[in-house]
C-alpha atoms as a PDB file:
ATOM      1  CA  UNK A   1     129.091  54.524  31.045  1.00  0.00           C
ATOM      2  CA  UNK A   2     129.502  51.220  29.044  1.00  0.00           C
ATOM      3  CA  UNK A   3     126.800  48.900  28.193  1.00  0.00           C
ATOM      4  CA  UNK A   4     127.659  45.292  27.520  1.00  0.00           C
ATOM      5  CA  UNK A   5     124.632  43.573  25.464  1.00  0.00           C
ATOM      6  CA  UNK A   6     123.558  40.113  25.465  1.00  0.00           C
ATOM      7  CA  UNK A   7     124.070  39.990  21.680  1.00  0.00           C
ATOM      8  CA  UNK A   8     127.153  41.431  21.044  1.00  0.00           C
ATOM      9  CA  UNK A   9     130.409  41.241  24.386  1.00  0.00           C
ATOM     10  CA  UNK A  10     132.097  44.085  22.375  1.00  0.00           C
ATOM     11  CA  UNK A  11     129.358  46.941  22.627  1.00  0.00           C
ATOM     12  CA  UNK A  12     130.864  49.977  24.511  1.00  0.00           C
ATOM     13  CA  UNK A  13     134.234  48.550  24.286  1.00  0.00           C
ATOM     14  CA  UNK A  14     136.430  51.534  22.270  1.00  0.00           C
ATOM     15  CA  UNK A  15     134.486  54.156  25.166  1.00  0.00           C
ATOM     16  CA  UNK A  16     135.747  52.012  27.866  1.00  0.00           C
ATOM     17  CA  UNK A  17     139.032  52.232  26.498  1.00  0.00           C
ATOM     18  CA  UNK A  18     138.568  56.306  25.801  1.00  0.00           C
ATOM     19  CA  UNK A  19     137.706  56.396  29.321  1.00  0.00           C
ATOM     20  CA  UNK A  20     140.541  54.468  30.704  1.00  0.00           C
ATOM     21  CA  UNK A  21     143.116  57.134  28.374  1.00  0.00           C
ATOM     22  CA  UNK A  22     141.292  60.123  29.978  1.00  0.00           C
ATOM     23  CA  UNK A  23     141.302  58.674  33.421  1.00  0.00           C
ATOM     24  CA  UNK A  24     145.004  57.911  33.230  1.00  0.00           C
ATOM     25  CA  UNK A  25     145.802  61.913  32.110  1.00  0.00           C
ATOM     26  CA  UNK A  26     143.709  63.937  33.863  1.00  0.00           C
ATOM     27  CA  UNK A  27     144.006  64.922  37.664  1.00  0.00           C
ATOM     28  CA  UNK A  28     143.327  62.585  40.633  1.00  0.00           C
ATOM     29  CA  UNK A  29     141.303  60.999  42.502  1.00  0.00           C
ATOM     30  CA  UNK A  30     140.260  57.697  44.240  1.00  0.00           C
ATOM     31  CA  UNK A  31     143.285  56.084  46.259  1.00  0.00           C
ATOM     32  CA  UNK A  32     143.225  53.328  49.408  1.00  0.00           C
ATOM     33  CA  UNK A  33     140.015  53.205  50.645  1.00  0.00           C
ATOM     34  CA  UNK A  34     138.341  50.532  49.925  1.00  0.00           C
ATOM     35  CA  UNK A  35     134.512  50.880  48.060  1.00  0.00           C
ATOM     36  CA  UNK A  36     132.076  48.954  47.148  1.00  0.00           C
ATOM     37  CA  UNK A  37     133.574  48.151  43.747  1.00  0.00           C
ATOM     38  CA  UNK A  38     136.685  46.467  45.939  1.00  0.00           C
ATOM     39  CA  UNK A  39     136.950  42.558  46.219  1.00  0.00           C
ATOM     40  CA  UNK A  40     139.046  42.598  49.505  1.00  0.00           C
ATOM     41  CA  UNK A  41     140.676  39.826  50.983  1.00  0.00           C
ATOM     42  CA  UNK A  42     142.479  39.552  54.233  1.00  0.00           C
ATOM     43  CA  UNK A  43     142.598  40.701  57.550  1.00  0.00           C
ATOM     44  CA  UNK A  44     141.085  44.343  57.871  1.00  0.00           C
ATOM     45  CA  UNK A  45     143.930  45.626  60.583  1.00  0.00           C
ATOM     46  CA  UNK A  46     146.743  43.962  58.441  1.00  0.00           C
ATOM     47  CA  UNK A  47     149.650  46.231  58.298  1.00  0.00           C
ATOM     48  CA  UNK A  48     150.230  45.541  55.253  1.00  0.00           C
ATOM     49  CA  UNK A  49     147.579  46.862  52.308  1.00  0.00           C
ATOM     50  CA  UNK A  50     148.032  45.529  48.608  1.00  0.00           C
ATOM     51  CA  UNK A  51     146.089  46.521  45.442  1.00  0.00           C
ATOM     52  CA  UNK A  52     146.450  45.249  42.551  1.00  0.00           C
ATOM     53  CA  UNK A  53     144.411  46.582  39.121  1.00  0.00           C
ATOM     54  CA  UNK A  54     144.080  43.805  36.949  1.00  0.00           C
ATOM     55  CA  UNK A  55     142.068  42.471  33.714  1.00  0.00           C
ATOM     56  CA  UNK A  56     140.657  39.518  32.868  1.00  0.00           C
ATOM     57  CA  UNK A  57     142.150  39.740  29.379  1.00  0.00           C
ATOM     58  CA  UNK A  58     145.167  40.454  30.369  1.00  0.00           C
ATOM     59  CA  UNK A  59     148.161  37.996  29.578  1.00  0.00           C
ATOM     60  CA  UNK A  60     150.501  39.132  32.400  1.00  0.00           C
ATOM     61  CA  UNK A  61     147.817  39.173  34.683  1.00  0.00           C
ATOM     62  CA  UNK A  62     147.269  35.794  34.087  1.00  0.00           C
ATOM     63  CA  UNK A  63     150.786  34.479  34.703  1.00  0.00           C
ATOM     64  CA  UNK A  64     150.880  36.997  38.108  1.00  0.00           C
ATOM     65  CA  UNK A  65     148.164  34.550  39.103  1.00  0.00           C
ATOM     66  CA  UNK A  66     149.179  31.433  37.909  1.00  0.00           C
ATOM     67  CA  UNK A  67     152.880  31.953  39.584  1.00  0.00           C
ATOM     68  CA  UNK A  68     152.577  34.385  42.159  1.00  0.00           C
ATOM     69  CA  UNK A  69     148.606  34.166  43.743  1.00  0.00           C
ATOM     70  CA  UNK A  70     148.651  30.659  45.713  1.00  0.00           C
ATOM     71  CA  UNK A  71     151.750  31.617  47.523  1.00  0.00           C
ATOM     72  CA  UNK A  72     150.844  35.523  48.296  1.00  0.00           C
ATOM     73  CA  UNK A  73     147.383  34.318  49.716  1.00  0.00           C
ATOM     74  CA  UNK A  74     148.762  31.480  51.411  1.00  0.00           C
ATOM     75  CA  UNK A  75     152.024  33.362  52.666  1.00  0.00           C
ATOM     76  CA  UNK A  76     150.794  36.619  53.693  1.00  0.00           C
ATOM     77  CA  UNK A  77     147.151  37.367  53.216  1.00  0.00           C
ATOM     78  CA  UNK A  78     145.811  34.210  55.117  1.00  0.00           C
ATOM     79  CA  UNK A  79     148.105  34.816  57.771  1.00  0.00           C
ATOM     80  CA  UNK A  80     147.274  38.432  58.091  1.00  0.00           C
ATOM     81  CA  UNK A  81     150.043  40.069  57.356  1.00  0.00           C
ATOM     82  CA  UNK A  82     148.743  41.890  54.226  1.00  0.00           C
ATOM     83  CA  UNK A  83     144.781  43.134  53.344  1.00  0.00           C
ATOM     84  CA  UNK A  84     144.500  42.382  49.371  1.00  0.00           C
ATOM     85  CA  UNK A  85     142.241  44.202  47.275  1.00  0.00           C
ATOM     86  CA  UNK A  86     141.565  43.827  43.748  1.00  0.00           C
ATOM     87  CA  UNK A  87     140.547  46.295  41.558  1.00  0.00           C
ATOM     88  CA  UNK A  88     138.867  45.450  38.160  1.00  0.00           C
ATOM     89  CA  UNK A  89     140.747  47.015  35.117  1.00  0.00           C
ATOM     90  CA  UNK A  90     139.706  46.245  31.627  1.00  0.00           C
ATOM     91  CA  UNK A  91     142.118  45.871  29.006  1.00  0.00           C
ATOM     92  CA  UNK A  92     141.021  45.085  25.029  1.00  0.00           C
ATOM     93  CA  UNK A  93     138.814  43.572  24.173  1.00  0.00           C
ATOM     94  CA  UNK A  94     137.352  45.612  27.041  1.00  0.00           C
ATOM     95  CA  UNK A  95     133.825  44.149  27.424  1.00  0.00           C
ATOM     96  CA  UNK A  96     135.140  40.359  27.438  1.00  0.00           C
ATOM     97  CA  UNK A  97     137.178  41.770  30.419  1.00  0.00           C
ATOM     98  CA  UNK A  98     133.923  43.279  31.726  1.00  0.00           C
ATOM     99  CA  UNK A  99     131.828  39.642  30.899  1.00  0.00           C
ATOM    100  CA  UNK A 100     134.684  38.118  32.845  1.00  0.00           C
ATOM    101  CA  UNK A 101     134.501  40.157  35.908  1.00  0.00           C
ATOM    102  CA  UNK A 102     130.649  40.121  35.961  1.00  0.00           C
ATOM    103  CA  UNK A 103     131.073  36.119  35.363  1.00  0.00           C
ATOM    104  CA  UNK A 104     133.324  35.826  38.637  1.00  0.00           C
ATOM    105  CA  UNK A 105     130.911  38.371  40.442  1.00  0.00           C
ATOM    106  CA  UNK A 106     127.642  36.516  38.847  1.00  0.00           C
ATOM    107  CA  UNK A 107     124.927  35.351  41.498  1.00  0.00           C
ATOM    108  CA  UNK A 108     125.950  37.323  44.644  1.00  0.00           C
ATOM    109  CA  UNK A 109     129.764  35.131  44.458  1.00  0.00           C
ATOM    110  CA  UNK A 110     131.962  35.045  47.887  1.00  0.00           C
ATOM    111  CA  UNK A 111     135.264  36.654  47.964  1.00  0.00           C
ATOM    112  CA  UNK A 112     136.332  33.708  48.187  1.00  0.00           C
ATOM    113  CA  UNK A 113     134.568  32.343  44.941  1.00  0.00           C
ATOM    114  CA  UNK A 114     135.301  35.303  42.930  1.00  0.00           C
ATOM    115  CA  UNK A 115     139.103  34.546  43.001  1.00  0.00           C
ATOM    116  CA  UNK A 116     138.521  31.174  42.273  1.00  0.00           C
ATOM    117  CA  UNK A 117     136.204  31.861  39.220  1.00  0.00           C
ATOM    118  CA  UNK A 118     138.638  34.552  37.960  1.00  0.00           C
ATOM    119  CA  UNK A 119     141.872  31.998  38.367  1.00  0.00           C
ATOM    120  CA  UNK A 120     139.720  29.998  35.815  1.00  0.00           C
ATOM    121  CA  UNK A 121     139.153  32.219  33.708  1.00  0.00           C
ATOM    122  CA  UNK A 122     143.057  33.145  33.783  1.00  0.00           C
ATOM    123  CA  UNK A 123     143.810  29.469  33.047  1.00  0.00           C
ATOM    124  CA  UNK A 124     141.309  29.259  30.352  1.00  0.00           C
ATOM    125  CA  UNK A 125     142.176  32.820  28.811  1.00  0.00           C
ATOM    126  CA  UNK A 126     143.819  31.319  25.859  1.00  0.00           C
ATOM    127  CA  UNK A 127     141.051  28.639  24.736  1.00  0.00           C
ATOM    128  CA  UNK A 128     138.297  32.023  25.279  1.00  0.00           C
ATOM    129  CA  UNK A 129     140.307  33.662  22.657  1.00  0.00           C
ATOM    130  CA  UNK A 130     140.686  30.578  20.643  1.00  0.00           C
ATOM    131  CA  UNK A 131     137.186  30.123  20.329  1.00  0.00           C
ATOM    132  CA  UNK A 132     137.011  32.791  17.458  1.00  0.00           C
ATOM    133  CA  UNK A 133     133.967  34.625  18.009  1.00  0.00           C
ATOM    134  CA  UNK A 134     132.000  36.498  20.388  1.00  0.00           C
ATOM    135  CA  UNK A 135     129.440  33.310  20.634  1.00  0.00           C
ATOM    136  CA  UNK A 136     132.158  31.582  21.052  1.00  0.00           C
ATOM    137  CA  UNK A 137     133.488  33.098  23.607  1.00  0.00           C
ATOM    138  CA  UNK A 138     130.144  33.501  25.296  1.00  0.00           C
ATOM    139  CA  UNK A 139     129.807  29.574  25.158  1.00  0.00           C
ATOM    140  CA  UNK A 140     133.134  29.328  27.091  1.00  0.00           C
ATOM    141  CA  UNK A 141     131.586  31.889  29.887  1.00  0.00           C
ATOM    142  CA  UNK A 142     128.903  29.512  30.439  1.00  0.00           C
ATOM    143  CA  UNK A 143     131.109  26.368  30.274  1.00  0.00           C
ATOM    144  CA  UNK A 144     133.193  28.152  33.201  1.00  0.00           C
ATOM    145  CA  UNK A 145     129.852  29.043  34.974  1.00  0.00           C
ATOM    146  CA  UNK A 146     128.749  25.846  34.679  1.00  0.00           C
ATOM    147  CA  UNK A 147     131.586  24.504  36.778  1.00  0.00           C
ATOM    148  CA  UNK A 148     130.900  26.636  39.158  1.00  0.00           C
ATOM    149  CA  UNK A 149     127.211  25.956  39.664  1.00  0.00           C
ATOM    150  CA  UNK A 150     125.934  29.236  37.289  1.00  0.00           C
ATOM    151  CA  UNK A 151     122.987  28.269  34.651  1.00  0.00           C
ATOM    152  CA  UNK A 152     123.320  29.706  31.041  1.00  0.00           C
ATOM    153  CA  UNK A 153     120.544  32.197  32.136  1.00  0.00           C
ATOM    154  CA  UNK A 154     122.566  33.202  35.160  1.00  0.00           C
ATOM    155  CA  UNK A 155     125.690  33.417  33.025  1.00  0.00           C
ATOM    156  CA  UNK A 156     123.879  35.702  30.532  1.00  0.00           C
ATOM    157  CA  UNK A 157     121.844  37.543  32.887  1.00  0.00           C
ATOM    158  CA  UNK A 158     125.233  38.634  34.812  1.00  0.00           C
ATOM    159  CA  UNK A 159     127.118  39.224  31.562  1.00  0.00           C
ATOM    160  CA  UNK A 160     124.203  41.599  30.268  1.00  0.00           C
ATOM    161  CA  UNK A 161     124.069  43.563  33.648  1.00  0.00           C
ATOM    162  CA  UNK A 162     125.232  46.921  32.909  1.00  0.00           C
ATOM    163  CA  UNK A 163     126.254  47.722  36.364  1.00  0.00           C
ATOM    164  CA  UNK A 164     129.340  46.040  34.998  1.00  0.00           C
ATOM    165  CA  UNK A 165     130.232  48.304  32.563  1.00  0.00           C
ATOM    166  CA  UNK A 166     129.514  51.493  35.125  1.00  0.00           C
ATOM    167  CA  UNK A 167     131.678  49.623  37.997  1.00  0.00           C
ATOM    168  CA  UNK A 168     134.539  49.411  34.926  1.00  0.00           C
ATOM    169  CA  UNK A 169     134.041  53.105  34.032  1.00  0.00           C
ATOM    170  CA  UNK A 170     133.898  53.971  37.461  1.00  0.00           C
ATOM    171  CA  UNK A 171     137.395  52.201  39.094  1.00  0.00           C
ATOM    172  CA  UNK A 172     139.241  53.562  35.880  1.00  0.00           C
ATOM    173  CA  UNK A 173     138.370  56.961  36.877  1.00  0.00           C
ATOM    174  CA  UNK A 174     139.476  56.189  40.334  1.00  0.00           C
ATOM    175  CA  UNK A 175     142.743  54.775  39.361  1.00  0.00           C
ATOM    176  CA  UNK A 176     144.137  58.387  38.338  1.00  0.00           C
ATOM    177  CA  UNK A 177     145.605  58.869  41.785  1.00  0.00           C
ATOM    178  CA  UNK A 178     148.140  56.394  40.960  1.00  0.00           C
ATOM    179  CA  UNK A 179     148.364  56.953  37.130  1.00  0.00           C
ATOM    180  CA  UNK A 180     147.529  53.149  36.451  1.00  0.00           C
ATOM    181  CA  UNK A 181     147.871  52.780  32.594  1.00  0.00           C
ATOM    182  CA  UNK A 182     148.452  48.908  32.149  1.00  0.00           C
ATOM    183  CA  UNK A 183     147.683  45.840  34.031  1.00  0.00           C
ATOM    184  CA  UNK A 184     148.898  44.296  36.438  1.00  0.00           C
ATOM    185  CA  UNK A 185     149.782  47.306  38.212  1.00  0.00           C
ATOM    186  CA  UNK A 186     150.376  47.022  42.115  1.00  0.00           C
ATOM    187  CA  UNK A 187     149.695  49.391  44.841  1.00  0.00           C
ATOM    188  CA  UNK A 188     151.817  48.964  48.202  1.00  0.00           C
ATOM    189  CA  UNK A 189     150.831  50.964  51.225  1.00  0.00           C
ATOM    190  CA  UNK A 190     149.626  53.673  48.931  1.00  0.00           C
ATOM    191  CA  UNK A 191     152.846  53.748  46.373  1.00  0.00           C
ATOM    192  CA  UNK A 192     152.987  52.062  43.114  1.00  0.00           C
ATOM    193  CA  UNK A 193     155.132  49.477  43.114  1.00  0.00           C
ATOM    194  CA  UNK A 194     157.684  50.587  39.994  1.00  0.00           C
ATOM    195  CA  UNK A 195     160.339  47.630  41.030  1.00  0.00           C
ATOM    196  CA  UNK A 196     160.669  45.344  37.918  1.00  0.00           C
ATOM    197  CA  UNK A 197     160.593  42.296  39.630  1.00  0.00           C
ATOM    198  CA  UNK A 198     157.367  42.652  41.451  1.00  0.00           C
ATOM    199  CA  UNK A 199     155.346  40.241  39.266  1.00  0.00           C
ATOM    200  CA  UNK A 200     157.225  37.044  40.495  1.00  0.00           C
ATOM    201  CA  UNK A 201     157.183  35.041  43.715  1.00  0.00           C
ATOM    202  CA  UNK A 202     160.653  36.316  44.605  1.00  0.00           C
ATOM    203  CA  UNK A 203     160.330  39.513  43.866  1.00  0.00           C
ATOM    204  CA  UNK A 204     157.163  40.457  45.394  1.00  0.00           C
ATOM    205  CA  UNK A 205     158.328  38.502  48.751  1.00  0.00           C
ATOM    206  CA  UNK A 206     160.883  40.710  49.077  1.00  0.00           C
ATOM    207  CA  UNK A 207     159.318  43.789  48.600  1.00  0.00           C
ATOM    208  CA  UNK A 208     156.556  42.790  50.965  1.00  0.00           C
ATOM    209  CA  UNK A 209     158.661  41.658  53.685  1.00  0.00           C
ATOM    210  CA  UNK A 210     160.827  44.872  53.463  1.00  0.00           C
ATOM    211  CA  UNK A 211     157.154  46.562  53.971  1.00  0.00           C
ATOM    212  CA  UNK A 212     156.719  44.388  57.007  1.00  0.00           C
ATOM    213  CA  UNK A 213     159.738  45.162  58.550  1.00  0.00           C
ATOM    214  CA  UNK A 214     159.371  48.618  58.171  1.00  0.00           C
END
């Protein structure tokens, strides 16, 4: 289990990452169904089913969202055509990854206003890390919380929850049935999408429209 404390965002953080390298080499387990761990999106009978494992520290993630998440929500999960879910997958510094996802989670957050929280903290990824320090970094959580109608106490409450850490510990066990070991990593129908082109607009359109058709 990993414990994130309200003094320190890095406590627990070289387990998390022990526990991501044993979940990635041993056995399997977890797959498509969706838990309660899942922030889902999209119509439930979509024949389509995406997943993607991502990290809110992650660079690449990031620039999937920034380039690639307005038009595959707009295009295809809106319309019904695909069911997206999102798994949580922390990459170093593992615990800001885990303040980040309890941040977008923080005071019972829609769907709806988890994705937009999130996309903010993907746009503002670079000035977190800029900030220097873990205080500063914890400032920068509450300035995006703040935007979004969180108080400080709210912010730090939600970053101090350790149900984060367990959720973390508990979807990187889970991701062993498709031997995720980086992020973004995408999950079509069940498959892992290996195509190298899958993290841009064009590419990913393609792919998912070859799924439709199928």
């Amino acid at each position: 289990m990993i414990v994130l404390g309200r003094r320190g965002l890095l406590l627990g953080a070289s387990a998390l990452a022990l526990a991501g390298t044993l979940a990635a080499c041993n056995g399997s387990g977890g797959g498509t169904a969706v838990s309660a761990d899942d922030i889902v999106l999209g119509a439930e009978d979509a024949p389509v089913t995406l997943i993607e494992y991502a990290s809110a520290t992650c660079g690449h993630c990031a620039t999937f969202h920034e380039t690639v998440w307005d038009q595959l929500k707009t295009t295809y999960i809106d319309t019904g055509k695909v069911r997206f879910i999102f798994r949580e997958f922390p990459t170093p510094p593992a615990a800001v990854a885990v303040a980040g996802f309890q941040l977008a989670r923080c005071g019972g957050a829609s769907n709806e206003q988890y994705f937009a929280r999130l996309g903010e903290i993907f746009r503002q990824q670079q000035a977190i890390f800029a900030s220097g320090s873990m205080e500063g970094i914890r400032a920068k959580f509450i300035e995006i919380g703040g935007a979004a109608g969180l108080s400080a106490e709210q912010v730090n409450e939600c970053i101090a929850d350790p149900e984060g850490g367990e959720r973390a510990t508990r979807i990187i066990e889970e991701s062993r049935a498709f031997n995720v070991t980086g992020t973004p990593t995408l999950i079509l129908n069940g498959r892992k999408v290996e195509e190298p082109d899958a993290q841009t607009w064009e590419g990913l359109s393609r792919i998912l429209e070859a799924a439709l058709a199928a």
